[in-house]
Structure formats: C-alpha cells, structure tokens
N, C-alpha and C. Protein backbone atom coordinates (compact mmCIF):
# COMPACT_ATOMS: atom_id res chain seq x y z
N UNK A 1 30.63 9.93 1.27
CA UNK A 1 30.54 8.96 0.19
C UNK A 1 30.26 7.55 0.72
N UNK A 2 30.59 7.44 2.13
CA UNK A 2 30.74 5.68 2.20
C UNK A 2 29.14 5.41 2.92
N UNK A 3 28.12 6.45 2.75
CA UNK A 3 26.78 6.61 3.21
C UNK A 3 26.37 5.49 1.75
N UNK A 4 26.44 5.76 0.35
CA UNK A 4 25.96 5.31 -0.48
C UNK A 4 26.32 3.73 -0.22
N UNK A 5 27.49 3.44 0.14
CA UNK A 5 27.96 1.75 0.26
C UNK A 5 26.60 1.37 1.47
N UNK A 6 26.47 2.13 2.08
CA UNK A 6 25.51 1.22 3.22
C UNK A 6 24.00 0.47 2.94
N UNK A 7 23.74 0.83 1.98
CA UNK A 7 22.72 -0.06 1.62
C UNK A 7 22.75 -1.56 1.13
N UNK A 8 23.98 -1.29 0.20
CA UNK A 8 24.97 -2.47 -0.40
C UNK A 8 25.59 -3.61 1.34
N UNK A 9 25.76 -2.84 2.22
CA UNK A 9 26.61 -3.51 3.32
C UNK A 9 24.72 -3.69 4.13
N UNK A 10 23.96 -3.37 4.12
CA UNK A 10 22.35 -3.55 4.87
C UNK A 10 22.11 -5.21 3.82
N UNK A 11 22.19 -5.17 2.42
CA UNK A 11 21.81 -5.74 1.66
C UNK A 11 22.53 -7.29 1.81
N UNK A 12 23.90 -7.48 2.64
CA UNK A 12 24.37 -8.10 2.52
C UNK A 12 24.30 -8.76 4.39
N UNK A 13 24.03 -7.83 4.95
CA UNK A 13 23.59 -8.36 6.44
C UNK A 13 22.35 -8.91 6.44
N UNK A 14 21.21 -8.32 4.90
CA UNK A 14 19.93 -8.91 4.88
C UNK A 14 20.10 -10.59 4.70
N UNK A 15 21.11 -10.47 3.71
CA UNK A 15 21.50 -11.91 3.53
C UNK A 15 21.62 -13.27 4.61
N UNK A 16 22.61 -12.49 5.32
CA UNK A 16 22.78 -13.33 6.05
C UNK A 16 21.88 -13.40 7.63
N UNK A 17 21.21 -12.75 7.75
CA UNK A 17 19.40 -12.33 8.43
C UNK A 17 18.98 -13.73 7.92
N UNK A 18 18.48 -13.13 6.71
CA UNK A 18 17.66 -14.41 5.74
C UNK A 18 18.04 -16.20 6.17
N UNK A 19 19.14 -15.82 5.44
CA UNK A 19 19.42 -17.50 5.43
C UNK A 19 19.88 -17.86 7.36
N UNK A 20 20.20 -17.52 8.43
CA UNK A 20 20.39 -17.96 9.67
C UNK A 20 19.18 -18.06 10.34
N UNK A 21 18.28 -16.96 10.00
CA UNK A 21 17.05 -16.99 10.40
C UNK A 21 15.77 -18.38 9.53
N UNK A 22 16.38 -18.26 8.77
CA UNK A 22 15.19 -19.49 8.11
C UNK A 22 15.97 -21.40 9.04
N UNK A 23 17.40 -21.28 9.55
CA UNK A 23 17.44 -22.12 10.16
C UNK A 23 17.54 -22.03 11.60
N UNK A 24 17.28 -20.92 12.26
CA UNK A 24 16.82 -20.41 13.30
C UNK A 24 15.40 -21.16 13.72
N UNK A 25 14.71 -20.75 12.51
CA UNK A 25 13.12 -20.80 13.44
C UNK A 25 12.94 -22.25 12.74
N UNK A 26 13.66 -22.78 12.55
CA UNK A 26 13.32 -24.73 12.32
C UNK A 26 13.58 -25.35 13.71
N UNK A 27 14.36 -24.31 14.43
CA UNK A 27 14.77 -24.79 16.37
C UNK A 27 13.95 -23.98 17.08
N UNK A 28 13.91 -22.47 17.02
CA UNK A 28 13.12 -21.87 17.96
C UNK A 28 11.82 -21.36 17.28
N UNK A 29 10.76 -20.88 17.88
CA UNK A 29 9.65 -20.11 17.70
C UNK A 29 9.81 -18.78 16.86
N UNK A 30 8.72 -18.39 16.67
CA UNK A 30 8.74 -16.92 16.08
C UNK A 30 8.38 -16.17 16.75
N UNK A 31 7.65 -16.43 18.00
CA UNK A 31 7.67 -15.82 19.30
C UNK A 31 9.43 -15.75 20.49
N UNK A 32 9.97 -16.47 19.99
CA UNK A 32 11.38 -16.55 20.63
C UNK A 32 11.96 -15.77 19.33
N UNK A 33 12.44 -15.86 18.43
CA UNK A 33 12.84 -14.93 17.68
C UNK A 33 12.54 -13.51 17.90
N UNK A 34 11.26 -13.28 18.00
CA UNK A 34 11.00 -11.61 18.56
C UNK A 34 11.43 -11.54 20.02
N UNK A 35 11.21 -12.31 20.66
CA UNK A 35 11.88 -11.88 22.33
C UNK A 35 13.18 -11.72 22.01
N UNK A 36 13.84 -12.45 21.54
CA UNK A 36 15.59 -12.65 21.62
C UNK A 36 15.86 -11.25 20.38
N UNK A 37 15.17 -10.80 19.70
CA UNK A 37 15.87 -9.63 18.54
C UNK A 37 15.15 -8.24 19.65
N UNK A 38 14.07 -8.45 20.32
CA UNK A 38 13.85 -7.39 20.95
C UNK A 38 14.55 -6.70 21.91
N UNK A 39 15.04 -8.02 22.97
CA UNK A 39 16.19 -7.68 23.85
C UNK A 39 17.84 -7.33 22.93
N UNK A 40 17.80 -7.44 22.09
CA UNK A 40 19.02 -6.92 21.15
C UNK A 40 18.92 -5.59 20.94
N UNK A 41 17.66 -5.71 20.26
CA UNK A 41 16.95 -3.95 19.91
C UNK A 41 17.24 -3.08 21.28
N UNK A 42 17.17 -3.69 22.40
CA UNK A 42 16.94 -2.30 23.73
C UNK A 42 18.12 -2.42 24.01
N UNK A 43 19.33 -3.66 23.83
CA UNK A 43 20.36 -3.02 24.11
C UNK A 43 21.60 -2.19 23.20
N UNK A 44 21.23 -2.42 22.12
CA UNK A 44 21.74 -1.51 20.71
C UNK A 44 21.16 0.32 21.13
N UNK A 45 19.82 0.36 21.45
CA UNK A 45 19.46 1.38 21.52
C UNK A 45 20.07 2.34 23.00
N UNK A 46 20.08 1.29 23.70
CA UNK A 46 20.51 2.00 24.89
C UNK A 46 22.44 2.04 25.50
N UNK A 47 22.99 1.23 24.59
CA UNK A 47 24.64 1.44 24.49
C UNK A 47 25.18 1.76 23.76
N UNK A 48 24.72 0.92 22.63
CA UNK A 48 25.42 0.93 21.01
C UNK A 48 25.31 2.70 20.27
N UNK A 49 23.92 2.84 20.04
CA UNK A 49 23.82 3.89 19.26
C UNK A 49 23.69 5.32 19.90
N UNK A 50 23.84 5.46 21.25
CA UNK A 50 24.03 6.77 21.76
C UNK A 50 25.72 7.31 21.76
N UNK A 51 26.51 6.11 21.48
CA UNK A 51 28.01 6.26 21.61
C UNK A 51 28.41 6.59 20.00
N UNK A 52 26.98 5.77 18.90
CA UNK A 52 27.59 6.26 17.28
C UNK A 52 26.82 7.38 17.13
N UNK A 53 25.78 8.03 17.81
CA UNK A 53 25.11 9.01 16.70
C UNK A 53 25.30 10.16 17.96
N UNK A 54 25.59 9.84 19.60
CA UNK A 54 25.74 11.43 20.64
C UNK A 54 24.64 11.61 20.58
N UNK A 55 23.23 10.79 20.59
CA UNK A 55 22.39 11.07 21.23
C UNK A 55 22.06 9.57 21.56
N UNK A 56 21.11 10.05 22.99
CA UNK A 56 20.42 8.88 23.40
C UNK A 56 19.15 8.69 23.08
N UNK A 57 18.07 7.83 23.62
CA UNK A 57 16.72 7.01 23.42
C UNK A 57 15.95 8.84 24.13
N UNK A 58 15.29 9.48 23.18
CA UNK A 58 14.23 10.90 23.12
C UNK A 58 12.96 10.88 22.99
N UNK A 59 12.07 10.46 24.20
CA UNK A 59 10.65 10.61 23.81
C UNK A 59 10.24 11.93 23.76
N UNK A 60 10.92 12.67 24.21
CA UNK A 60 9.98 14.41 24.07
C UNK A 60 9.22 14.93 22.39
N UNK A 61 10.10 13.89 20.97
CA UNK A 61 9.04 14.37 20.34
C UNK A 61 8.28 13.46 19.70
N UNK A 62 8.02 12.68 20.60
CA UNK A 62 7.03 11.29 20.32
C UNK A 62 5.62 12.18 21.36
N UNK A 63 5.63 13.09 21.88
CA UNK A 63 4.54 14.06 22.65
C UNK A 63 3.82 15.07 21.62
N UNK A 64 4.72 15.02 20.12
CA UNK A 64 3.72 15.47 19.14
C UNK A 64 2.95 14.61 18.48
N UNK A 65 1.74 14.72 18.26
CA UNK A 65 1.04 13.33 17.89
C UNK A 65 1.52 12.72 16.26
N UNK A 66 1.46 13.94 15.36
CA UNK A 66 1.48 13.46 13.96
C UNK A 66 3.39 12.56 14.00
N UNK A 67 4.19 12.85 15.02
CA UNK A 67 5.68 12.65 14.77
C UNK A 67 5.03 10.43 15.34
N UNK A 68 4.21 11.20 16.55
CA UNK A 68 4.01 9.67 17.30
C UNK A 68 3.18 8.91 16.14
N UNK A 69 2.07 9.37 15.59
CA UNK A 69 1.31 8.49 13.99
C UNK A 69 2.66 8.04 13.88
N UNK A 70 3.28 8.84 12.73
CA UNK A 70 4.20 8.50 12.16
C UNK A 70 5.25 7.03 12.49
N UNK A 71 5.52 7.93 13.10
CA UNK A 71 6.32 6.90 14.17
C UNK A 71 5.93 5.62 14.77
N UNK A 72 4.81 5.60 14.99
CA UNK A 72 4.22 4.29 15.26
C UNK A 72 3.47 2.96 13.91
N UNK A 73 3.27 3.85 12.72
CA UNK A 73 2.90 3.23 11.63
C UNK A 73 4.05 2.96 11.01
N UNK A 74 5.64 3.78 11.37
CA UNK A 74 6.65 2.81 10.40
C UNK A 74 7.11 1.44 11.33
N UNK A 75 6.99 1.68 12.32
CA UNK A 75 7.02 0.78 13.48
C UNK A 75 6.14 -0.66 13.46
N UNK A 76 5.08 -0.23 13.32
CA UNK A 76 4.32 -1.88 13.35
C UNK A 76 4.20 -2.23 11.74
N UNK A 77 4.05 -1.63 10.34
CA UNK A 77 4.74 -1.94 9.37
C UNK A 77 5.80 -2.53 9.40
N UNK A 78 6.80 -2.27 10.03
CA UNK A 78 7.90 -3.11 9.80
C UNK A 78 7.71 -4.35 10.48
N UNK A 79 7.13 -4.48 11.67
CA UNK A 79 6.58 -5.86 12.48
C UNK A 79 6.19 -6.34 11.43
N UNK A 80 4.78 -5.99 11.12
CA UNK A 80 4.11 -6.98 10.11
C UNK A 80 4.77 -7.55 9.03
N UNK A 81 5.70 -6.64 8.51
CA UNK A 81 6.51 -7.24 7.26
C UNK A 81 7.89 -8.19 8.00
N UNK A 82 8.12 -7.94 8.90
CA UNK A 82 9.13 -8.70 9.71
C UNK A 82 8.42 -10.48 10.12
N UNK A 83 7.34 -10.24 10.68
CA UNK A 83 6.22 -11.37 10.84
C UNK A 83 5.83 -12.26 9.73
N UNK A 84 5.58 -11.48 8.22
CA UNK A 84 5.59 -11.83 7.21
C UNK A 84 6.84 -13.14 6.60
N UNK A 85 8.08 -12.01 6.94
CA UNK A 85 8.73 -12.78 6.80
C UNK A 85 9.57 -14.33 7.16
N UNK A 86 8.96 -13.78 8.73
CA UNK A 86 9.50 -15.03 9.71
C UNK A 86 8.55 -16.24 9.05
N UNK A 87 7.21 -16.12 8.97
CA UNK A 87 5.97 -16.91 8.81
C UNK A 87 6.58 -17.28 7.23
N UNK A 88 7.19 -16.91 6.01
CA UNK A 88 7.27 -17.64 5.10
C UNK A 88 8.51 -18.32 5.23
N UNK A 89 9.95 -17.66 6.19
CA UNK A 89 10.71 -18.88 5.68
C UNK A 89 10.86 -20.19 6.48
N UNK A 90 9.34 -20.37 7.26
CA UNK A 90 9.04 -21.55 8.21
C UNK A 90 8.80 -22.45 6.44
N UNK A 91 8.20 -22.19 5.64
CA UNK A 91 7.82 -22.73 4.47
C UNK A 91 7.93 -22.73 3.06
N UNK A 92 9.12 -21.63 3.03
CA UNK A 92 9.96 -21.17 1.92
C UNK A 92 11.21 -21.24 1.78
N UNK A 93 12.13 -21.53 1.35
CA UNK A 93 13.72 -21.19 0.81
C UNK A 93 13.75 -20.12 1.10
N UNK A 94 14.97 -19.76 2.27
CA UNK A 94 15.66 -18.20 2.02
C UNK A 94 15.25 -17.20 1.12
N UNK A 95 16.18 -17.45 -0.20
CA UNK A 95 16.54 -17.05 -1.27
C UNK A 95 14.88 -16.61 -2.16
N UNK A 96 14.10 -17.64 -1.93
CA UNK A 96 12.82 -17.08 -2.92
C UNK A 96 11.74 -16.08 -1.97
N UNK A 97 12.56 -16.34 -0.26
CA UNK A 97 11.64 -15.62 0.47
C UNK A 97 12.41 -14.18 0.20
N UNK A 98 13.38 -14.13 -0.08
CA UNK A 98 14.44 -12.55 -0.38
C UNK A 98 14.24 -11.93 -1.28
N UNK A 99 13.78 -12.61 -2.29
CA UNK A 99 13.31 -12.04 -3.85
C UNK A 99 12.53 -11.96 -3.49
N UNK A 100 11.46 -12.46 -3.07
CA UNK A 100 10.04 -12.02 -2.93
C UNK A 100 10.09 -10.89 -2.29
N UNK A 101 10.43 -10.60 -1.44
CA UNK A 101 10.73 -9.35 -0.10
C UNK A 101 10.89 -8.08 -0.67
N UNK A 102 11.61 -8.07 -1.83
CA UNK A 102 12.29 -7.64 -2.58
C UNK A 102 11.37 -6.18 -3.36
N UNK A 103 10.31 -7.08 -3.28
CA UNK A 103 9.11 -6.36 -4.27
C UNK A 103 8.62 -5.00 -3.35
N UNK A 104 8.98 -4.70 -2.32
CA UNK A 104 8.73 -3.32 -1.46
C UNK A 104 9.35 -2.63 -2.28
N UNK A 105 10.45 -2.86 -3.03
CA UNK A 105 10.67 -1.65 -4.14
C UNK A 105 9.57 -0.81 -4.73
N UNK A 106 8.76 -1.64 -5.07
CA UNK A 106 7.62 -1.72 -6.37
C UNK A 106 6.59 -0.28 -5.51
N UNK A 107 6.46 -0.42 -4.26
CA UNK A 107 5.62 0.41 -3.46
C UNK A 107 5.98 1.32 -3.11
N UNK A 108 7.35 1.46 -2.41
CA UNK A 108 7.95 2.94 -1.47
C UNK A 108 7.48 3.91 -2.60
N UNK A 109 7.48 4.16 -3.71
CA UNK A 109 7.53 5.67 -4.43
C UNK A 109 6.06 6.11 -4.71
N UNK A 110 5.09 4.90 -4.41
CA UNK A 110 3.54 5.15 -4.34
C UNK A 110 3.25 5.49 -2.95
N UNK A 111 3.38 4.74 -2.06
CA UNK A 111 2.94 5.15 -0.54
C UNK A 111 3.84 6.69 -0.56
N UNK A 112 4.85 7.03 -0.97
CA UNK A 112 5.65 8.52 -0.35
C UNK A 112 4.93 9.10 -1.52
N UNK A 113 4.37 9.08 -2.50
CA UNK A 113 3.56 9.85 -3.02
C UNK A 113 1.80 9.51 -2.33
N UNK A 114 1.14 8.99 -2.59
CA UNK A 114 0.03 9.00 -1.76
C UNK A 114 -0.09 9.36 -0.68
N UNK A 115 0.59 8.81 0.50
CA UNK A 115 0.81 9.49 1.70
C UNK A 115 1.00 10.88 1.96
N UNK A 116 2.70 10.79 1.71
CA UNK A 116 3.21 12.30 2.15
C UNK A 116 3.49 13.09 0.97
N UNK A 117 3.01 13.33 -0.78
CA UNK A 117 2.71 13.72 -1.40
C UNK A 117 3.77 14.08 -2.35
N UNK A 118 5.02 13.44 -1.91
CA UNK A 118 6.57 13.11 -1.97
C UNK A 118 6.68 12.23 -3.15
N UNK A 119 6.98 13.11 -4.71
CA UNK A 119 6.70 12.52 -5.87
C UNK A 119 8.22 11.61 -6.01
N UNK A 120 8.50 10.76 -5.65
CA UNK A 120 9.86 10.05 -6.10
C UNK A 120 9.68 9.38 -7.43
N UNK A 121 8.60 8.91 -7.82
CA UNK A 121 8.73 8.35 -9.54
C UNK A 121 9.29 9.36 -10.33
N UNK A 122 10.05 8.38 -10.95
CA UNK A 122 10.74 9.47 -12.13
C UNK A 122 11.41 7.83 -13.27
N UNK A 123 11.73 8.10 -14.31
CA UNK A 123 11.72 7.06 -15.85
C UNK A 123 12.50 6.02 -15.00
N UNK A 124 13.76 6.58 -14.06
CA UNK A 124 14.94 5.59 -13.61
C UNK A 124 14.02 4.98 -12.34
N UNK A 125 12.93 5.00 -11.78
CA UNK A 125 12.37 4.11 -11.08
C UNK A 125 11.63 3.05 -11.22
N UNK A 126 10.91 3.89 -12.07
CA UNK A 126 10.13 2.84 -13.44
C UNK A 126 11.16 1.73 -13.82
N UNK A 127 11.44 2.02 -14.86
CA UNK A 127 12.73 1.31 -15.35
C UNK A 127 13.23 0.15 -13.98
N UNK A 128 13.56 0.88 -12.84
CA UNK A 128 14.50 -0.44 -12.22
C UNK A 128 13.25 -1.19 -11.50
N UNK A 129 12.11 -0.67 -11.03
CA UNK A 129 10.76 -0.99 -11.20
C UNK A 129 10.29 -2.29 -11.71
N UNK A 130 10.21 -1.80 -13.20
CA UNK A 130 9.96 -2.94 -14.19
C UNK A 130 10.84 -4.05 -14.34
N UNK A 131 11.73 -3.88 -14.08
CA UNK A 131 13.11 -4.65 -13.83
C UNK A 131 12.94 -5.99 -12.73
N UNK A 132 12.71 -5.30 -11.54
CA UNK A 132 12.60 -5.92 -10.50
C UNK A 132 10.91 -6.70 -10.14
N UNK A 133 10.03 -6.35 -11.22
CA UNK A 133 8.78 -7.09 -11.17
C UNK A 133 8.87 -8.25 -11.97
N UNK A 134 9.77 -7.58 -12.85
CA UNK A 134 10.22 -9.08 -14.16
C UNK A 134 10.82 -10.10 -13.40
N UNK A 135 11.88 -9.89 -12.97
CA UNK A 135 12.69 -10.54 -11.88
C UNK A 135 11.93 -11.89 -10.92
N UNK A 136 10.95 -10.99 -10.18
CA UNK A 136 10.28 -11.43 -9.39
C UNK A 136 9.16 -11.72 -10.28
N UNK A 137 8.84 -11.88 -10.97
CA UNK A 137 7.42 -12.73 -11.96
C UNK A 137 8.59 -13.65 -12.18
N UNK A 138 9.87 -14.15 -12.97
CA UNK A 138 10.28 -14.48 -13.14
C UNK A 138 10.83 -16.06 -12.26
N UNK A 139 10.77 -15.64 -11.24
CA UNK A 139 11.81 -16.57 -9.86
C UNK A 139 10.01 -17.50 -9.08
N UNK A 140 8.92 -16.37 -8.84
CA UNK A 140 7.66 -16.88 -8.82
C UNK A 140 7.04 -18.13 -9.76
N UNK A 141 7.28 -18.03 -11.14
CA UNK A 141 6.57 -18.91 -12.11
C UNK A 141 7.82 -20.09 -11.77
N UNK A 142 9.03 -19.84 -11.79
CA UNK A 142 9.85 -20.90 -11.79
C UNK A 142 9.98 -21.99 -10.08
N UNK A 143 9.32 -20.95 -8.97
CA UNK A 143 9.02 -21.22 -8.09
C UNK A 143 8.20 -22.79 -7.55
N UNK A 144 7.05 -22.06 -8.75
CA UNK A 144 5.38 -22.30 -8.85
C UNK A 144 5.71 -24.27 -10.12
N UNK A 145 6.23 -23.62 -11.08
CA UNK A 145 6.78 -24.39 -12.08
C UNK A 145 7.61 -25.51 -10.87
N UNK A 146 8.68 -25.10 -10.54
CA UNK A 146 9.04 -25.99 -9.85
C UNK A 146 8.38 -26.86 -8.61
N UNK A 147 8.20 -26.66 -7.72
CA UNK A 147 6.88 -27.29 -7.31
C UNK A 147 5.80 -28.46 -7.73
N UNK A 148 6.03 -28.12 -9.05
CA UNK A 148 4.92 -28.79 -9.88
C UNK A 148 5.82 -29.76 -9.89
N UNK A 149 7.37 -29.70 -10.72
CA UNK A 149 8.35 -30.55 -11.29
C UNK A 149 8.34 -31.55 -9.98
N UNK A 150 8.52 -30.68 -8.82
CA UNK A 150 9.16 -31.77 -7.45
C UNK A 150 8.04 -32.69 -7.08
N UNK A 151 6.94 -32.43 -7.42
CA UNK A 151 5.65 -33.21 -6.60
C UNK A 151 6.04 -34.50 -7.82
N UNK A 152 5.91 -34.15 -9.10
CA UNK A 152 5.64 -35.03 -9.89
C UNK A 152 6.83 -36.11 -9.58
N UNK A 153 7.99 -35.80 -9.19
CA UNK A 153 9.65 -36.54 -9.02
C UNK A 153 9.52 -37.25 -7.94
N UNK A 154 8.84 -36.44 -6.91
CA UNK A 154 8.47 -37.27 -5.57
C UNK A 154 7.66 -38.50 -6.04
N UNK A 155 6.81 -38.41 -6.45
CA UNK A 155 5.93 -39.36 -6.78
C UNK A 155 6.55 -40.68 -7.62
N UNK A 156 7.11 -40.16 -8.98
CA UNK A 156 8.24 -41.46 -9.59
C UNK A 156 8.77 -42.12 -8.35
N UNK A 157 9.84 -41.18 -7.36
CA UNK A 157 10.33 -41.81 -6.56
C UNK A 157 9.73 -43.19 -6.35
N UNK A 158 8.55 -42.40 -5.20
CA UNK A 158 7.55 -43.38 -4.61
C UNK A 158 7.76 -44.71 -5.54
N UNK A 159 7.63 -44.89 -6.70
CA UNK A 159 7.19 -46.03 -7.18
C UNK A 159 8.89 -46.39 -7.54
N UNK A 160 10.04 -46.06 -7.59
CA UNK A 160 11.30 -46.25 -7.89
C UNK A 160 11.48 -47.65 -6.85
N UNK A 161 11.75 -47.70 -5.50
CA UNK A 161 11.62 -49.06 -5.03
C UNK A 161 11.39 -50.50 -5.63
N UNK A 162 10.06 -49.93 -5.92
CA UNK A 162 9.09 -51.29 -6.48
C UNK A 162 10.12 -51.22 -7.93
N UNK A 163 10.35 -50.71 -8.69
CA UNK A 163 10.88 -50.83 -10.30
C UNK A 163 12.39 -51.42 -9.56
N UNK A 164 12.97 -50.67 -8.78
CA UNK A 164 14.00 -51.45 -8.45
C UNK A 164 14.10 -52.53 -7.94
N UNK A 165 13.33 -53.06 -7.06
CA UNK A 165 12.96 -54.30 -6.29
C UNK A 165 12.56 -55.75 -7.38
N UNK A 166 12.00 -55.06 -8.74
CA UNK A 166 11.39 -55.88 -9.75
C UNK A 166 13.29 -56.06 -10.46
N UNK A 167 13.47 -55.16 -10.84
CA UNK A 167 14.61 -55.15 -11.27
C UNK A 167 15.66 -56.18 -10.68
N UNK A 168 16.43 -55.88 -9.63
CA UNK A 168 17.16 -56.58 -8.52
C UNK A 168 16.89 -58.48 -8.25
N UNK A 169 15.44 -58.44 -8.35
CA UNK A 169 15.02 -59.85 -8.38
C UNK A 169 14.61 -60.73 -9.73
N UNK A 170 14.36 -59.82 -10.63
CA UNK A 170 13.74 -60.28 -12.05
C UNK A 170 12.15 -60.56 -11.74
N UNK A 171 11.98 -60.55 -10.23
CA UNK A 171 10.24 -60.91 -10.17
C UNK A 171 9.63 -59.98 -10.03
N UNK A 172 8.13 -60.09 -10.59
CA UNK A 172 7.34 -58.92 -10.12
C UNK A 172 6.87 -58.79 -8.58
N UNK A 173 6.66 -57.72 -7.95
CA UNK A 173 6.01 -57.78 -6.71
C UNK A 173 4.85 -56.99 -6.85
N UNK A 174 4.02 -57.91 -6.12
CA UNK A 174 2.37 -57.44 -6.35
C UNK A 174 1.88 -56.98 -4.89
C-alpha cells in the first residue's frame, strides 16, 4: 500500500527540486548542475540502491538491443526534459515552471499507446486530462496576462519619481 503514497512523496521532493534548483542555477551553471547531480546519480547507483533493491548496476541486458533502444530513449528524454527544465527556471518562477511541467500528463497515455501499443486512455484519464489542460491554460493566460500587467507597472514606476519629485517640491521638473 505505501507504493501508492510514493508518487505523492516524488511530487513533493519535485517541489522542493524546483524551487532550490531555480536558486541554484542563479549561482552555478547548468553545466555544473549536471556534473554535481551526475556524480550523485553514480553514487546512489553504486551504494545507495544495491543495499534497497539486492541488486547492483547490470549491463548484461543492456547487450539486447531493443532493452538498450529502450533504455537509452527513456534516458536522454529525460535529459532533454531535465535541460528543458533547468533552461526555463533561469527565466521563469518555480511554480509556473512546475505547472507547466506538469502537462507530460497530457502525453504518457498517447506515446504508451503509439509506441508500445499500451491502451491506458480510459473516461478517468480524459477527465483528469482535461482537468489538468484547463489548469495549465489557466496559470499560462494569467502568466501571459500578467506580464502584460508588470511591464505596464514597471513603466508608471519609471515615471513615479518625477510625479513624486513634482509633488515633494510643488515645482515642475523638465
């Protein structure tokens, strides 16, 4: 049973991924971020998880090719979407880069059907589906909307000085 909590406990380490990492790479690179999570990765793989799962690091069936495809396309997929992510929260909020992220929902049940022919749609996917596109159309327009609001506020700013400066003195400044 406590298999089902782990997505909920992934979901909540994503969290805090998200937000340390978006003030992470305001100090280091995104090339230092992958060195420093890679050397984590080889030592998780080579202490950590042979002591939780009783097995160790197995290339013998990475010598079948379709296991090695496999295996190598969920592999640099996840780079790219990992890369993805590093590259937006150099220029995004956490939080709208997480919702956005979010939207791989929308795909897993098309790629495992197109791909490996693995029908997972069914009404309750749809449904949380549609849910989670609303969501995310939702947080996007207000994103997009906002943006608009902040440029325009920045700009009042800009001229707030001068109104205060006129103010403060009773004179105009030209």
């Amino acid at each position: 049973m406590f298999y089902l909590l782990l997505p909920i406990l992934a979901g909540v380490f994503w969290a805090v991924c998200y937000t340390f990492m978006e003030q992470s790479l305001q100090n280091v690179s995104i090339a230092t971020w992958y060195f420093v999570g890679g050397v984590v990765s080889i030592l998780i793989s080579l202490l950590l998880l042979p002591k939780m799962t009783g097995s160790g690091v197995d290339i013998k069936p990475l010598l079948k090719k379709e296991i090695f495809i496999v295996l190598v396309v969920a592999i640099v997929s996840a780079k790219i979407a990992d890369m993805s992510i590093a590259f937006a929260l150099t220029k995004s909020p956490a939080t709208f880069v997480a919702f956005g992220e979010i939207s791989y929902v929308l795909f897993v049940p098309f790629v495992a059907l197109f791909i490996f022919k693995d029908n997972q749609i069914t009404a309750h996917t749809m449904g949380g589906g549609l849910v989670v596109f609303l969501g995310i159309s939702i947080l996007l327009f207000g994103q997009l909307k906002g943006k608009a609001d902040s440029n325009a506020l920045n700009i009042a700013q800009e001229d707030a000085p001068v109104t205060l400066a006129v103010a403060e003195t009773g004179h105009m400044v030209d």
